[in-house]
N, C-alpha and C. Protein backbone atom coordinates (compact mmCIF):
# COMPACT_ATOMS: atom_id res chain seq x y z
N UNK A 1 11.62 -37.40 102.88
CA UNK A 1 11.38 -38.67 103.54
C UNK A 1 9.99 -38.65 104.18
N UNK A 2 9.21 -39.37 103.96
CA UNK A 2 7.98 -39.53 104.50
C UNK A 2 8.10 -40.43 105.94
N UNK A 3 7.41 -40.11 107.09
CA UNK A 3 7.21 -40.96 108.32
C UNK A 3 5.93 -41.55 108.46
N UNK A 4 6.59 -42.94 108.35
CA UNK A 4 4.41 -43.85 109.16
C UNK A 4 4.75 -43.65 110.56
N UNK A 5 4.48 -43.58 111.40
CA UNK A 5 3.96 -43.77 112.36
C UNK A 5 2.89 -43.35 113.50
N UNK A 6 2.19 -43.54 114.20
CA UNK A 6 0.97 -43.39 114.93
C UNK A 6 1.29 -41.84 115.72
N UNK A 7 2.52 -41.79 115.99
CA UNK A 7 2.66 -40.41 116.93
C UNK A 7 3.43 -38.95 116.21
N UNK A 8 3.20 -39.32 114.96
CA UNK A 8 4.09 -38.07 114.34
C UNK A 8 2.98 -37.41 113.18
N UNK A 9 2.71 -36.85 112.96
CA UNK A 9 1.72 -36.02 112.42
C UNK A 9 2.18 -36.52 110.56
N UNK A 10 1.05 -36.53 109.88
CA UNK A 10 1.55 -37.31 108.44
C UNK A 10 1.35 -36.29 107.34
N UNK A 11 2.46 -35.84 106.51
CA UNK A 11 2.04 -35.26 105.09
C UNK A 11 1.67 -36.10 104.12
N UNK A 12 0.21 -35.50 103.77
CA UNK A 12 -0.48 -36.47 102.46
C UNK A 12 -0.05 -35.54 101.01
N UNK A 13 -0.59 -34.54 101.41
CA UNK A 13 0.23 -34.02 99.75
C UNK A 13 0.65 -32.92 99.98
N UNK A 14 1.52 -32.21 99.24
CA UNK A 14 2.16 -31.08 99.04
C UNK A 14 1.35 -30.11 97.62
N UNK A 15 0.73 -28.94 97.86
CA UNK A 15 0.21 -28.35 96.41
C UNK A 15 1.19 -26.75 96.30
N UNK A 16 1.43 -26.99 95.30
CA UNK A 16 2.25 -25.01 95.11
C UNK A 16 1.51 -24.35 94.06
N UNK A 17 1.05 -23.06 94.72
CA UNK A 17 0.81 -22.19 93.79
C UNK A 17 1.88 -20.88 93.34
N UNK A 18 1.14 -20.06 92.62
CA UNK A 18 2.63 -19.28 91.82
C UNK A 18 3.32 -18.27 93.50
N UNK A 19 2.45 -18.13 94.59
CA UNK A 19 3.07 -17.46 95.77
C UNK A 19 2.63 -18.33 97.05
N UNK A 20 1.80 -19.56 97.03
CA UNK A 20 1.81 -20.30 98.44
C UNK A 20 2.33 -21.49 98.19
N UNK A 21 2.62 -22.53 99.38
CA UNK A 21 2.67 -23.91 99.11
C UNK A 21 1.77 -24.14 100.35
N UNK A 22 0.74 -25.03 100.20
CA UNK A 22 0.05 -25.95 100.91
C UNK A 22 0.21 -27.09 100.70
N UNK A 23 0.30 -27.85 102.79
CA UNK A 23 0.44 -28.62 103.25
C UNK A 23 -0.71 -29.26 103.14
N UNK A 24 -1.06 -31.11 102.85
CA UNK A 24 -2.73 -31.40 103.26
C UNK A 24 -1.68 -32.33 104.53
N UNK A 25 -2.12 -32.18 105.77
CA UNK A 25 -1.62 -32.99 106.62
C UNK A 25 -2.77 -33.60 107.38
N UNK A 26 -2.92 -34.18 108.75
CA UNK A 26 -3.48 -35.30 109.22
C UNK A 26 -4.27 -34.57 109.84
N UNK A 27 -5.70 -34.35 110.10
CA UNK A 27 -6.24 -33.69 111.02
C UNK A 27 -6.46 -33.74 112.33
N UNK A 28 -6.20 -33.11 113.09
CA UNK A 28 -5.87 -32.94 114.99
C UNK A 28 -7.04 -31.84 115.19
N UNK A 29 -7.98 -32.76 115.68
CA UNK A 29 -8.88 -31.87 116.23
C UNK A 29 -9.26 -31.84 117.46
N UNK A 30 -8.19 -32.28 118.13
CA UNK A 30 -8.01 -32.73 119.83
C UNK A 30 -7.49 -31.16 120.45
N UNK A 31 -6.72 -30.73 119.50
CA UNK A 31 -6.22 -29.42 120.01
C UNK A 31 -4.43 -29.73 120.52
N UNK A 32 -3.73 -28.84 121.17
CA UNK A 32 -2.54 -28.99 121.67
C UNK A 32 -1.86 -29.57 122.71
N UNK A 33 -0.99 -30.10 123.12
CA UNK A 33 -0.87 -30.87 124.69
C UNK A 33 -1.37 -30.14 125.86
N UNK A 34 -0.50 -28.70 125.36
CA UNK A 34 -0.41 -27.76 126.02
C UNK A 34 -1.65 -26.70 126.71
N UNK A 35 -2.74 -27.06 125.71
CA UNK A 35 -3.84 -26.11 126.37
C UNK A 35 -4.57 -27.40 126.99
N UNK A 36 -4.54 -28.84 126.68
CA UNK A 36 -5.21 -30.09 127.62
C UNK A 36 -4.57 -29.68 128.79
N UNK A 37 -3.00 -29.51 128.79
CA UNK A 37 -2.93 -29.41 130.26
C UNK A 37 -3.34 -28.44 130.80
N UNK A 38 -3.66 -27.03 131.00
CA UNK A 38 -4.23 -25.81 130.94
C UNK A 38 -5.37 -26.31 131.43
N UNK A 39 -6.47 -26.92 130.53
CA UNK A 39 -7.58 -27.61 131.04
C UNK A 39 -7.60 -28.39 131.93
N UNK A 40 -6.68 -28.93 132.83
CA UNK A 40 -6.86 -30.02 134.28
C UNK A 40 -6.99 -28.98 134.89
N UNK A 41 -7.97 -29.55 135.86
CA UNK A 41 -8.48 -29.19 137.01
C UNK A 41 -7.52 -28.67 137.99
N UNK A 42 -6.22 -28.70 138.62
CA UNK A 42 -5.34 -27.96 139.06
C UNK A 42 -3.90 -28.22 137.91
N UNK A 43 -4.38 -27.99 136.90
CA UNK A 43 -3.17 -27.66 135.91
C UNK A 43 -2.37 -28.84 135.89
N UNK A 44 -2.40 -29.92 136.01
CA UNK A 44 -1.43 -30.94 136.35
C UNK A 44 -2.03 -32.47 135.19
N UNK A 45 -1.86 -33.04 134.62
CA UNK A 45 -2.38 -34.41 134.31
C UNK A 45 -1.91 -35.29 135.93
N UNK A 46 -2.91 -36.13 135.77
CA UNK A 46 -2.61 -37.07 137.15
C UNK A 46 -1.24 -38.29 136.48
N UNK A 47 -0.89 -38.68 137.35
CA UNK A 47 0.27 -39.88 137.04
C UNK A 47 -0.31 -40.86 136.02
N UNK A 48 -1.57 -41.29 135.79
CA UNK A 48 -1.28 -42.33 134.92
C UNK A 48 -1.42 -41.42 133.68
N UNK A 49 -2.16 -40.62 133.37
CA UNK A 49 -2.69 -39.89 131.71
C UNK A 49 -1.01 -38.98 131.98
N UNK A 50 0.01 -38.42 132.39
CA UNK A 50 1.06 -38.22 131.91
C UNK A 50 1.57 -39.20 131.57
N UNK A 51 1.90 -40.11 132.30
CA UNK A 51 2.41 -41.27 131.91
C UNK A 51 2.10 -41.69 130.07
N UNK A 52 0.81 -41.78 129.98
CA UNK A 52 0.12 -42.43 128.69
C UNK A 52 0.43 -41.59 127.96
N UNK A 53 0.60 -40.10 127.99
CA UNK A 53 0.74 -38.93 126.97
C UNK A 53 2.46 -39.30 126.84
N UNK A 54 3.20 -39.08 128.14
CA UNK A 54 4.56 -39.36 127.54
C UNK A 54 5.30 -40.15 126.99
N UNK A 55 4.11 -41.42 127.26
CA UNK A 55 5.36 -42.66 126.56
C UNK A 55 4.44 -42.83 124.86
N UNK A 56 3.35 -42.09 124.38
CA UNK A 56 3.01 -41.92 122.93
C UNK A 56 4.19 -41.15 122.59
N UNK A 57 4.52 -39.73 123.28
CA UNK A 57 5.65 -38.91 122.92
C UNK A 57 7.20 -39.81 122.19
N UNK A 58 7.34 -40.58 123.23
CA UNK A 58 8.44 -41.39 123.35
C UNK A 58 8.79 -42.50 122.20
N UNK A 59 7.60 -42.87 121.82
CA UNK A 59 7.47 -43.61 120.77
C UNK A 59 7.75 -43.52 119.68
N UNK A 60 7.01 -41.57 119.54
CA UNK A 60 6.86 -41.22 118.11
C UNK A 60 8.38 -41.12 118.27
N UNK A 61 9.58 -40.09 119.62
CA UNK A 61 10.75 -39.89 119.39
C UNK A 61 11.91 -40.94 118.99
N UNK A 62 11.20 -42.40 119.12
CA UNK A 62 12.35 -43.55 119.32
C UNK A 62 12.02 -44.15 117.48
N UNK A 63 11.09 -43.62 116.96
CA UNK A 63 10.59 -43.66 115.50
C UNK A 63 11.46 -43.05 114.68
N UNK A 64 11.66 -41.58 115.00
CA UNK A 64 12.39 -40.33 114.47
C UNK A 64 13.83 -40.79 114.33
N UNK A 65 14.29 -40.78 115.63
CA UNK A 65 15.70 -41.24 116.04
C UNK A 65 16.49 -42.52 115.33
N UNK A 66 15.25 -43.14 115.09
CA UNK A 66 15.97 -44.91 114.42
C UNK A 66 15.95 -44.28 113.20
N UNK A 67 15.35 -43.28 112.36
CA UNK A 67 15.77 -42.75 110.94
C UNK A 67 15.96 -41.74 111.11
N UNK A 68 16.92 -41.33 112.05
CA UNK A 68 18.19 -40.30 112.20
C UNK A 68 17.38 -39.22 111.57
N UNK A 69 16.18 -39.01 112.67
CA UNK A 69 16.22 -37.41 111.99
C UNK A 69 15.51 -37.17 113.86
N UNK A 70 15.89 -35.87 113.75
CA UNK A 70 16.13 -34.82 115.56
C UNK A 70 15.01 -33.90 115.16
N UNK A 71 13.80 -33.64 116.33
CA UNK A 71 13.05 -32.62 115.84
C UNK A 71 13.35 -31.05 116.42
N UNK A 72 14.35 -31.57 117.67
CA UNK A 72 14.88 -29.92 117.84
C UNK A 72 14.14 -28.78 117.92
N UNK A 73 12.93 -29.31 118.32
CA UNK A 73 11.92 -28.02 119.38
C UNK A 73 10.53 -28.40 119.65
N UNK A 74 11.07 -29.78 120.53
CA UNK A 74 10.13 -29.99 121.31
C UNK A 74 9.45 -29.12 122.81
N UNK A 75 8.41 -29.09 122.55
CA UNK A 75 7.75 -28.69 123.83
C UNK A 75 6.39 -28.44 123.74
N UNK A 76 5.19 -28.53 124.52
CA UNK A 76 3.97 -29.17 124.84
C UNK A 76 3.32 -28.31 123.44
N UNK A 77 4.03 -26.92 123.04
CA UNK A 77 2.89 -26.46 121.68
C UNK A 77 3.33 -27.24 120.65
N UNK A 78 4.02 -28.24 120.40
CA UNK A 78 4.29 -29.00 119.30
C UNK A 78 4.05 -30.45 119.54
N UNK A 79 3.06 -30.48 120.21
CA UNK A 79 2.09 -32.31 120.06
C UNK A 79 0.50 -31.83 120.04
N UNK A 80 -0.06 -32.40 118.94
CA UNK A 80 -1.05 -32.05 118.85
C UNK A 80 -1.79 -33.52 118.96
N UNK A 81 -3.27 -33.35 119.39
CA UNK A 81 -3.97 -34.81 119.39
C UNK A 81 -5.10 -34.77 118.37
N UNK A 82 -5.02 -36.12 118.09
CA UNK A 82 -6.13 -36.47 117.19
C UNK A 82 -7.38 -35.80 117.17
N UNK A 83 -7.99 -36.40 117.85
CA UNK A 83 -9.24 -36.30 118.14
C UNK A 83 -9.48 -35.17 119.89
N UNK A 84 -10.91 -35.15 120.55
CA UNK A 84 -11.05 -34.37 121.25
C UNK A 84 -10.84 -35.53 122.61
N UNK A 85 -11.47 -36.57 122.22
CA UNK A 85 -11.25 -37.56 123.03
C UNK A 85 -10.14 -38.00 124.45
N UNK A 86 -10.60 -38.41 124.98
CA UNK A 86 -9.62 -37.96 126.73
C UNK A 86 -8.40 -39.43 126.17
N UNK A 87 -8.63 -40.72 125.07
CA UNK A 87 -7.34 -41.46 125.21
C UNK A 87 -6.89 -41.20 123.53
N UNK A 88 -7.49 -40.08 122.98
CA UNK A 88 -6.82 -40.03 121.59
C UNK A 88 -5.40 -39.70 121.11
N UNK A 89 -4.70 -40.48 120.13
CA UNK A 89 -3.63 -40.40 119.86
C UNK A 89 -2.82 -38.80 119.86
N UNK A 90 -1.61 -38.97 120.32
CA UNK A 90 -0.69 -37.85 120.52
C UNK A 90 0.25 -37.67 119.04
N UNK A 91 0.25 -36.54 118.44
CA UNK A 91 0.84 -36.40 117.39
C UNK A 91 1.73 -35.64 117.47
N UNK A 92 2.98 -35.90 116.66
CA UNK A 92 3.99 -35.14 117.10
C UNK A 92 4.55 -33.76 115.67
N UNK A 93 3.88 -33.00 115.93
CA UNK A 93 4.18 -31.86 114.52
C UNK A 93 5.57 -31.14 114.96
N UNK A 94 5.51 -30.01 113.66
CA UNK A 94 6.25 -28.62 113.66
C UNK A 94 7.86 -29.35 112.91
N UNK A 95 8.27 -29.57 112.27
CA UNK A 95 9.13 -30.14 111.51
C UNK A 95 9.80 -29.10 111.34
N UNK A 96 9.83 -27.73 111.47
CA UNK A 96 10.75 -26.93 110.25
C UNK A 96 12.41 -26.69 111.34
N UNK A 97 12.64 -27.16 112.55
CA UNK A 97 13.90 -27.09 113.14
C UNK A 97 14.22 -28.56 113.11
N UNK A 98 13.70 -29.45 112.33
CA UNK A 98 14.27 -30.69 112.41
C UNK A 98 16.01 -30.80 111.74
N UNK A 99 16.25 -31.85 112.16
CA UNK A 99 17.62 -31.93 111.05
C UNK A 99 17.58 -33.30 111.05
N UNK A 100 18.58 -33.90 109.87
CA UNK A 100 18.95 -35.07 109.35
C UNK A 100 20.17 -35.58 109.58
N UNK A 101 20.31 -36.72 110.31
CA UNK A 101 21.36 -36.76 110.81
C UNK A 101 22.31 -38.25 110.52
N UNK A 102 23.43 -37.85 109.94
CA UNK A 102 24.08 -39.43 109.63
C UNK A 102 25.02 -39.84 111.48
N UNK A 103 25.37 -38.90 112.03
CA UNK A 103 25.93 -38.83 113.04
C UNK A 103 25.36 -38.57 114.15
N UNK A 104 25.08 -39.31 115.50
CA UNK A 104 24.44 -38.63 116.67
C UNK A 104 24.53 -37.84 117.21
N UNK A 105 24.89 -36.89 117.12
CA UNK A 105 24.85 -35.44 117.81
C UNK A 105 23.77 -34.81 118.30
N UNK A 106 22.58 -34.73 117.79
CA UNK A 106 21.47 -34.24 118.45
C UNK A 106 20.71 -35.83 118.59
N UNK A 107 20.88 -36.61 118.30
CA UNK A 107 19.75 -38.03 118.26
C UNK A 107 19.87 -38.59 120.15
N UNK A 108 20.65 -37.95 120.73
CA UNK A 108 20.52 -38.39 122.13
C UNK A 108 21.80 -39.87 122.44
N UNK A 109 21.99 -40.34 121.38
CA UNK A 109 22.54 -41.73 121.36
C UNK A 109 23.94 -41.69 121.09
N UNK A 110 24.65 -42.10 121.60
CA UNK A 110 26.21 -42.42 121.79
C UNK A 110 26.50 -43.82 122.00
N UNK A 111 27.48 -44.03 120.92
CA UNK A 111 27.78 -45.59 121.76
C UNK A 111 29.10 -45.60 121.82
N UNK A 112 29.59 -45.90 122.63
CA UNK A 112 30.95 -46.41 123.22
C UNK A 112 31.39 -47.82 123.59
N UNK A 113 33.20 -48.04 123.36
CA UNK A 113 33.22 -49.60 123.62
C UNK A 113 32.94 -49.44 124.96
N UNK A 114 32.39 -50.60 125.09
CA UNK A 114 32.22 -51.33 126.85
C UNK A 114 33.23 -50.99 127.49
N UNK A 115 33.97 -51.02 127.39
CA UNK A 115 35.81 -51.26 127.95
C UNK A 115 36.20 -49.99 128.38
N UNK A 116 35.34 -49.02 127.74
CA UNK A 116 35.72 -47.08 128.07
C UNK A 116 35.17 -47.33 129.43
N UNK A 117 33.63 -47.76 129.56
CA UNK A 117 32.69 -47.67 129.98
C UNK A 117 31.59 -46.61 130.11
N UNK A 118 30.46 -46.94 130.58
CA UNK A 118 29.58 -45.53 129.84
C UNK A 118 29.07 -45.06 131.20
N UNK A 119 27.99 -43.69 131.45
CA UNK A 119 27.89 -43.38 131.63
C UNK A 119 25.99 -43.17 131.35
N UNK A 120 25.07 -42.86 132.12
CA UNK A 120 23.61 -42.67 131.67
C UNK A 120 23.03 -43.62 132.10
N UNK A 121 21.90 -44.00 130.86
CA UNK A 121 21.11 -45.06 131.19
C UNK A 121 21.85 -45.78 129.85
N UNK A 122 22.33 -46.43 130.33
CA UNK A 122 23.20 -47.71 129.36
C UNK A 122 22.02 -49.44 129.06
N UNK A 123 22.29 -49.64 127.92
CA UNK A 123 22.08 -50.86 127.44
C UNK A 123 22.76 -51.83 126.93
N UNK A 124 23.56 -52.79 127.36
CA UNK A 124 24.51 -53.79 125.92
C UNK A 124 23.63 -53.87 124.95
N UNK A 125 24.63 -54.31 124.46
CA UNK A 125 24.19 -55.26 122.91
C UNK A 125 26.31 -55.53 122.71
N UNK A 126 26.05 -56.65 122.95
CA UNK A 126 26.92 -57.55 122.35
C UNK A 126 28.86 -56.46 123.71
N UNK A 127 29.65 -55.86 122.19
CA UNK A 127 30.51 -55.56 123.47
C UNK A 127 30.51 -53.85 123.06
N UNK A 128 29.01 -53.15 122.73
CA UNK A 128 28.93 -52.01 122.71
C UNK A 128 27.88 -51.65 123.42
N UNK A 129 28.45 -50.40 124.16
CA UNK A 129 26.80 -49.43 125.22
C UNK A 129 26.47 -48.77 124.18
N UNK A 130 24.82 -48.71 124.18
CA UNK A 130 23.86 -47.54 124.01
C UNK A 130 24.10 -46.36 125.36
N UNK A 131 24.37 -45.37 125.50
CA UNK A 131 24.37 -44.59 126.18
C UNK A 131 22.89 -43.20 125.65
N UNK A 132 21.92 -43.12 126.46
CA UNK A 132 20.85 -42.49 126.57
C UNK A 132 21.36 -40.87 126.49
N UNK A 133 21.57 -39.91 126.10
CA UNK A 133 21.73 -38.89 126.41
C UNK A 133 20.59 -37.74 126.70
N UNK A 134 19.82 -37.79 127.30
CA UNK A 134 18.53 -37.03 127.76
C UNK A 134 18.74 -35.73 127.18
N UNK A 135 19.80 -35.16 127.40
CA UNK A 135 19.73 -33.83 126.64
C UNK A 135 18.89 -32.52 127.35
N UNK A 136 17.90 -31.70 126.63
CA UNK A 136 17.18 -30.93 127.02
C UNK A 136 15.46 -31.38 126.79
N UNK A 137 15.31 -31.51 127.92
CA UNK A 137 14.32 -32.85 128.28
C UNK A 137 13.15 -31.51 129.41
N UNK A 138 12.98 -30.31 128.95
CA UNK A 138 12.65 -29.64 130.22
C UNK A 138 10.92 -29.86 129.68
N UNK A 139 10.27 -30.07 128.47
CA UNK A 139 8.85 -30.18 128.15
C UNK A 139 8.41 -31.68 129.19
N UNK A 140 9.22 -32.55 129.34
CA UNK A 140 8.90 -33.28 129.98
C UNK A 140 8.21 -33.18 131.10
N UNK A 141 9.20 -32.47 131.70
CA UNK A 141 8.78 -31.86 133.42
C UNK A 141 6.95 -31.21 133.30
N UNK A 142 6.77 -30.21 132.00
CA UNK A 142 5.71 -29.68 132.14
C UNK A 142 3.97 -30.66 131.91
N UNK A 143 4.90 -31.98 131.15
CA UNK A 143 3.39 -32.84 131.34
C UNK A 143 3.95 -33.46 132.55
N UNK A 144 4.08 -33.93 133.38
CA UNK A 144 4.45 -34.52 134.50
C UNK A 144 4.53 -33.79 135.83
């Protein structure tokens, strides 16, 4: 399955030789989340540039999730950025613990009838909750 979107890192071609396979993927020459944050001035992004880094994160994850696939090892060495640039796009790599999922179990999302009632950060739609399941959410804490 191939992914478009702005925050997930893109495979253009696949080449195999008789003992390697090479990836041509998107080039990130921004470097890792993880050593930008390293680079602030007391180790911290300020409130608005976490903010802007986490909700690119969020994007690429609400991308993934709507075609049921879980990347299952997130954390700051697996977003890489575009460019070197201080507002360049956040990319989201490292695919090989992903899984495919017809069922939510790792996708964070549960829905239940209304009538159980839910639990989280809930949304209607009609007479079913979205129930949010945050899960293991601890990379968060480290851009923030």
């Amino acid at each position: 399955m191939q992914m478009d979107h702005a925050n997930i890192i893109r495979l253009h071609e696949v080449y195999e030789s008789a003992n390697e396979l090479y990836l041509v993927m998107d080039c990130c020459a921004g470097g890792e989340l993880f050593d930008r944050i390293k680079e602030q001035p007391d180790g911290n992004y300020s409130e608005v540039d976490a903010a802007q880094v986490l909700r690119q994160a969020c994007e690429g994850l609400k991308y993934m999730h709507a075609h049921k696939i879980a990347h299952c090892d997130l954390k700051p060495d697996n977003f890489l950025f575009a460019s070197p640039d201080k507002n360049a796009a956040l990319k989201i790599i490292d695919f090989g613990k992903c899984d495919m999922r017809q069922r939510p179990k790792y996708l964070g999302i549960m829905e239940e009838e209304e009538e159980e009632g839910a639990e989280g950060a809930a949304a209607e739609e009609g007479n079913v909750t979205s129930v949010v399941n945050f899960g293991n959410c601890s990379w968060v804490g480290v851009i923030c």
